[in-house]
C-alpha atoms as a PDB file:
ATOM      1  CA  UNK A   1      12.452   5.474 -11.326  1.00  0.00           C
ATOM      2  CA  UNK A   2      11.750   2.536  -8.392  1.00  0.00           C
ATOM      3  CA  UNK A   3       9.937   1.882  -5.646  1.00  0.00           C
ATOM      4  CA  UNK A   4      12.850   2.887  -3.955  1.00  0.00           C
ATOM      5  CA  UNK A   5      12.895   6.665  -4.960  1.00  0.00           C
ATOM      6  CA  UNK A   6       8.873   6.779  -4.131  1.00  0.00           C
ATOM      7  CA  UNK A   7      10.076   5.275  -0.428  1.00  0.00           C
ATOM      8  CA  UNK A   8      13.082   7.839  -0.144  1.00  0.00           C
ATOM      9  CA  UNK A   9      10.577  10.789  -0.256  1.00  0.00           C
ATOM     10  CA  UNK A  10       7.326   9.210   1.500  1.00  0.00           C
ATOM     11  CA  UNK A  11       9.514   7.181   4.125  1.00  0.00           C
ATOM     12  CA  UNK A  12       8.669   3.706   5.160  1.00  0.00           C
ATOM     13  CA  UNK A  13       7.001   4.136   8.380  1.00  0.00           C
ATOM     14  CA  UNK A  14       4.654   0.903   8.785  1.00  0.00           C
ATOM     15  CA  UNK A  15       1.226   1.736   9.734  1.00  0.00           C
ATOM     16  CA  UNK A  16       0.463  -1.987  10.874  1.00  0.00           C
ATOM     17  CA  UNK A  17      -2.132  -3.865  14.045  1.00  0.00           C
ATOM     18  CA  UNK A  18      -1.719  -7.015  15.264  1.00  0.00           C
ATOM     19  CA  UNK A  19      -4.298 -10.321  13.897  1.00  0.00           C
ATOM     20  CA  UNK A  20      -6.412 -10.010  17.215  1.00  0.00           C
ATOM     21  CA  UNK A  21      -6.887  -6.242  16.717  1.00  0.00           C
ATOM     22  CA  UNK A  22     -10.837  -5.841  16.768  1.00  0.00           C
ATOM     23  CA  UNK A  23     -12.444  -4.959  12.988  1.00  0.00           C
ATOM     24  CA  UNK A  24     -13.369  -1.865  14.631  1.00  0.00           C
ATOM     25  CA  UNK A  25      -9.992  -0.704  16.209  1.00  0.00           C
ATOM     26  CA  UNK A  26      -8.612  -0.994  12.673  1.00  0.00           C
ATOM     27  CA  UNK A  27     -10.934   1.143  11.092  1.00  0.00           C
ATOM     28  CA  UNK A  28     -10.382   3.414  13.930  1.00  0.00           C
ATOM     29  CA  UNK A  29      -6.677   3.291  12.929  1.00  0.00           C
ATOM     30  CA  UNK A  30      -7.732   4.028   9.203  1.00  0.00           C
ATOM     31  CA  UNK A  31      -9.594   7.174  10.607  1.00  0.00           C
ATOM     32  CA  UNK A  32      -7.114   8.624  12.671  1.00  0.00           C
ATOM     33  CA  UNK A  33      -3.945   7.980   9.734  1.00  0.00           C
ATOM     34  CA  UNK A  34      -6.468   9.115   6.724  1.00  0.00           C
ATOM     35  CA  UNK A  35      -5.499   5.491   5.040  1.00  0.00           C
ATOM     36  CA  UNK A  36      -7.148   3.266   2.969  1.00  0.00           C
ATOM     37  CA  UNK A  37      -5.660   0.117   4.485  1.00  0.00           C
ATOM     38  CA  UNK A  38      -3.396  -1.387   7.341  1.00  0.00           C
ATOM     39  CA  UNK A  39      -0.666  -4.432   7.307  1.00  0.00           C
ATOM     40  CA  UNK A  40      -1.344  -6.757   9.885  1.00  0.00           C
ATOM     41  CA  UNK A  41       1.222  -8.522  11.608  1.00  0.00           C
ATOM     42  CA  UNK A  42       1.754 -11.498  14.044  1.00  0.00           C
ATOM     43  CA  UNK A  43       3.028 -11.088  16.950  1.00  0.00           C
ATOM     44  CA  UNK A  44       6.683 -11.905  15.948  1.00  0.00           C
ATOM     45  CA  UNK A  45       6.812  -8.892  13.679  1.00  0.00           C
ATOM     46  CA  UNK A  46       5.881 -10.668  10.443  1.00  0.00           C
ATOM     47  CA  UNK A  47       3.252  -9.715   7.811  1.00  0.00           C
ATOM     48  CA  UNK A  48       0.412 -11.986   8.081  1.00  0.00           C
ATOM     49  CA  UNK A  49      -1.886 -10.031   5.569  1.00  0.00           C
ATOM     50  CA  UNK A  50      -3.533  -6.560   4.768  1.00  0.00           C
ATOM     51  CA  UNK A  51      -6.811  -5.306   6.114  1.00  0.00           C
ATOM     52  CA  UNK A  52      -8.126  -2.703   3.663  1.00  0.00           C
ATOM     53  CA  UNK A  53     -11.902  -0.452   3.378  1.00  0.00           C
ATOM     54  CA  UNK A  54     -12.684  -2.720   0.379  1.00  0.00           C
ATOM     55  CA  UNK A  55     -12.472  -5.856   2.498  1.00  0.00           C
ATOM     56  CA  UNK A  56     -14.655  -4.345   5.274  1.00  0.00           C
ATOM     57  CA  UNK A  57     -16.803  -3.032   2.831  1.00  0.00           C
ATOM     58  CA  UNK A  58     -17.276  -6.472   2.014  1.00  0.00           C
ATOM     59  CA  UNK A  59     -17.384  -8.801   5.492  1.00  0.00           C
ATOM     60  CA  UNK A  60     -19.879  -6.243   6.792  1.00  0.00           C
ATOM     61  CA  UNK A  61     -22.254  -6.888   3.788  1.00  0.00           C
ATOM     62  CA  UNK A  62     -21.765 -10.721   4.185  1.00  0.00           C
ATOM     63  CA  UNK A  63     -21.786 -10.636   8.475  1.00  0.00           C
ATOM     64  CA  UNK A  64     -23.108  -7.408   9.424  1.00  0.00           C
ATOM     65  CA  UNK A  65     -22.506  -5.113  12.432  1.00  0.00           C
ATOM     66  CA  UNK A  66     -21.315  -7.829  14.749  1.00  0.00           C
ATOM     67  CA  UNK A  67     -18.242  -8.060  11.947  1.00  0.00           C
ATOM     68  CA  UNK A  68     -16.708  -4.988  14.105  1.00  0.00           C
ATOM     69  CA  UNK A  69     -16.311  -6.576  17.091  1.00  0.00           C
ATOM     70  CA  UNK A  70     -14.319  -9.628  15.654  1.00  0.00           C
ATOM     71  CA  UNK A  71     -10.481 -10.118  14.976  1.00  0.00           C
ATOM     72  CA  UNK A  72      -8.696  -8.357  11.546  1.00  0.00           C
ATOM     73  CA  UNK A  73      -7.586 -12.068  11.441  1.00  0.00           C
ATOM     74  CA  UNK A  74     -10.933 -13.637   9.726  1.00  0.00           C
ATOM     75  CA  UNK A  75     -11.330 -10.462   7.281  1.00  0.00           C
ATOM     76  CA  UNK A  76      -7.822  -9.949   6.234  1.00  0.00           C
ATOM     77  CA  UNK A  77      -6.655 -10.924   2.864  1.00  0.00           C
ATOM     78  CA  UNK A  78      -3.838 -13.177   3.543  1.00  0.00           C
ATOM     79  CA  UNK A  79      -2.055 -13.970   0.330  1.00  0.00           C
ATOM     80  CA  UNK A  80      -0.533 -10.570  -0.402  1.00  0.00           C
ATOM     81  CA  UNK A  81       1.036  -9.369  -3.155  1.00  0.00           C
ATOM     82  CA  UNK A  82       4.360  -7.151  -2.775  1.00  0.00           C
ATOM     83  CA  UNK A  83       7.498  -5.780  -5.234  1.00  0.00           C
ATOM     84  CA  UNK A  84      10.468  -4.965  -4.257  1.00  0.00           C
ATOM     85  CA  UNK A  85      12.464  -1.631  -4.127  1.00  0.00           C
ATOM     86  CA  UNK A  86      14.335  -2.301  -6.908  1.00  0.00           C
ATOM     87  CA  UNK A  87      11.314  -2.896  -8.957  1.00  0.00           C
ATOM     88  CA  UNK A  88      10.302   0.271 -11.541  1.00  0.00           C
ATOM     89  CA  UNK A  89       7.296   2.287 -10.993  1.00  0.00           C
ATOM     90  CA  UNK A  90       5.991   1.108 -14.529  1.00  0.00           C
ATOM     91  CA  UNK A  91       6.350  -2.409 -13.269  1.00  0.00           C
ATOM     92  CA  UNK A  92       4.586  -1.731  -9.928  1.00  0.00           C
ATOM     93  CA  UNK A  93       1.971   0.241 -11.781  1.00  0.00           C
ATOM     94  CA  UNK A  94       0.957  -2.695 -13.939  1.00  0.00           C
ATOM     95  CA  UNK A  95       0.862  -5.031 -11.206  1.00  0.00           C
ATOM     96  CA  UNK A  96      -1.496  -3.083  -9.361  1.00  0.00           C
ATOM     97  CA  UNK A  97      -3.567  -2.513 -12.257  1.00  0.00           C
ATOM     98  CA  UNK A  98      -3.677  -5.907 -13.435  1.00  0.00           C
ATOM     99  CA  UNK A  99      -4.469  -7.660  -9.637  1.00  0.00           C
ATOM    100  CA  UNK A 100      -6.861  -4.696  -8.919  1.00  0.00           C
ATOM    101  CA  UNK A 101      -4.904  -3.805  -5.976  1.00  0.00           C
ATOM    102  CA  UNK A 102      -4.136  -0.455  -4.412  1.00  0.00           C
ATOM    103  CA  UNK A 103      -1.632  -0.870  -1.439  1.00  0.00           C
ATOM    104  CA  UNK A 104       1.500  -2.749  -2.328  1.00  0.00           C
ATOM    105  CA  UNK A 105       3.636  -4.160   0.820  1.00  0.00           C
ATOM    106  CA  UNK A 106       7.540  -3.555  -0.397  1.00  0.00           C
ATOM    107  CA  UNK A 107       9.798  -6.397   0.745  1.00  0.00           C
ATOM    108  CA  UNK A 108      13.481  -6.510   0.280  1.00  0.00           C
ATOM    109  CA  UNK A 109      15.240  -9.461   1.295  1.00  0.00           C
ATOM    110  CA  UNK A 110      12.161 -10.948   3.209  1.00  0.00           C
ATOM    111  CA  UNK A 111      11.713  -7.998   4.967  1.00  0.00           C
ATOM    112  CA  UNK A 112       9.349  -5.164   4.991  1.00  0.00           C
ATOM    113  CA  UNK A 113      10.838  -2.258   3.784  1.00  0.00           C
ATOM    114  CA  UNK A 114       7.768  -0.243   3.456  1.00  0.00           C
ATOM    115  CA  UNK A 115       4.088   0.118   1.578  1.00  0.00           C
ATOM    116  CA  UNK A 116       3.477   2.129  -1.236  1.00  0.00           C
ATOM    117  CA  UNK A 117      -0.321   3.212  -2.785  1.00  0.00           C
ATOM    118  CA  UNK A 118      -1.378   3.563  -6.087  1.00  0.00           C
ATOM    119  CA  UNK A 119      -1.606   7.488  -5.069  1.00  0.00           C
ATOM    120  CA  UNK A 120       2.106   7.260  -4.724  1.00  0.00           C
ATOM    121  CA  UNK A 121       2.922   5.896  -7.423  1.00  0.00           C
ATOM    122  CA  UNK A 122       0.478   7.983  -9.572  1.00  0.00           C
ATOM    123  CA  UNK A 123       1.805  11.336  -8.067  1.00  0.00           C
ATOM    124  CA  UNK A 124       5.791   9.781  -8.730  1.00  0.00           C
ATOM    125  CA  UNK A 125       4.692   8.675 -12.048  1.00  0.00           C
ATOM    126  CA  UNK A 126       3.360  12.278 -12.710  1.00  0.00           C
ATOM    127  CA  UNK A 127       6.848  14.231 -11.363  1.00  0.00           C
ATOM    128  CA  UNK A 128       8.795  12.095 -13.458  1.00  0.00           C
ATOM    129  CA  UNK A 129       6.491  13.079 -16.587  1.00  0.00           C
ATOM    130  CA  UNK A 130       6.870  16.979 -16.073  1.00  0.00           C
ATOM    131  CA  UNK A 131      10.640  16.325 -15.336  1.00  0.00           C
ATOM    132  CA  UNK A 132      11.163  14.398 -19.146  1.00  0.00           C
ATOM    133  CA  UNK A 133       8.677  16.903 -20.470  1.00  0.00           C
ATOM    134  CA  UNK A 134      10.759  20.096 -18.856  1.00  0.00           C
ATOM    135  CA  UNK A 135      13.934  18.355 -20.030  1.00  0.00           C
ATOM    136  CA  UNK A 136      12.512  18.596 -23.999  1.00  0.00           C
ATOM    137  CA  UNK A 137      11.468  21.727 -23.380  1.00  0.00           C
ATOM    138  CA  UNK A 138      14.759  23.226 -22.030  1.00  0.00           C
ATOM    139  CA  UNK A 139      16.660  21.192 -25.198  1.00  0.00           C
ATOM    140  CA  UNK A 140      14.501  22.581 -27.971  1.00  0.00           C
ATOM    141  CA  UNK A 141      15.296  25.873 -26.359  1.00  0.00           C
ATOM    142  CA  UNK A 142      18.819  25.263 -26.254  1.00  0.00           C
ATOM    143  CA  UNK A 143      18.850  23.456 -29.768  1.00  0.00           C
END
């Protein structure tokens, strides 16, 4: 399986604000969208970086309340790690294990394609499981 197949039944729709978008208008976003994290883009449609909980979580410890008021642009991690959809789901889930990372921006040919979560690849990883251990089940059966 590939990040491809876990796209073809989530769909790539791009949950995304733009670098001046307030702290707090993100995490409004986050809210409303039950996510965990938001690409940020510049205004000529690129990916500039990823604002997720864990790095608000963090600025607000360092600069407090005021934090909320000020652009994604200062909190947002900016050198983001992506795959590709051609790239296998046991490839993407050691990547994410190994850079501690749980939202993974897909880019195919320098553009986004879509963003996959551990939680989707977790949930693909388990299908595909039951499906191999169905298959064995139904051949001993047959056998």
């Amino acid at each position: 399986m590939t990040v491809k197949h876990i796209l073809k039944s989530k769909g790539s729709e791009i949950i995304s604000v733009t670098e001046s978008a307030s702290v707090m208008d993100a995490l409004k976003l986050l809210k409303e969208r039950h996510i965990g994290a938001v690409l940020v883009m510049t205004g000529g449609g690129e990916m500039a970086g990823v604002l997720s909980e864990r790095d608000v979580v963090r600025g607000l410890v360092d600069g407090g309340a005021e934090l909320l008021e000020t652009p994604v642009s200062g909190l947002m991690t900016r050198n983001v790690i992506t795959c590709k959809s051609s790239d296998s789901i046991n490839l993407v889930m050691s990547l994410m294990t190994e850079k501690r990372i749980r939202h993974l921006p897909v880019m195919d040919d320098g553009m986004l394609a879509g963003l996959i979560t551990i939680g989707d690849v977790v949930k693909e990883r388990i299908a595909e499981t039951e499906n191999e251990a169905n298959a064995l089940k139904e051949y001993i059966a047959t056998g």
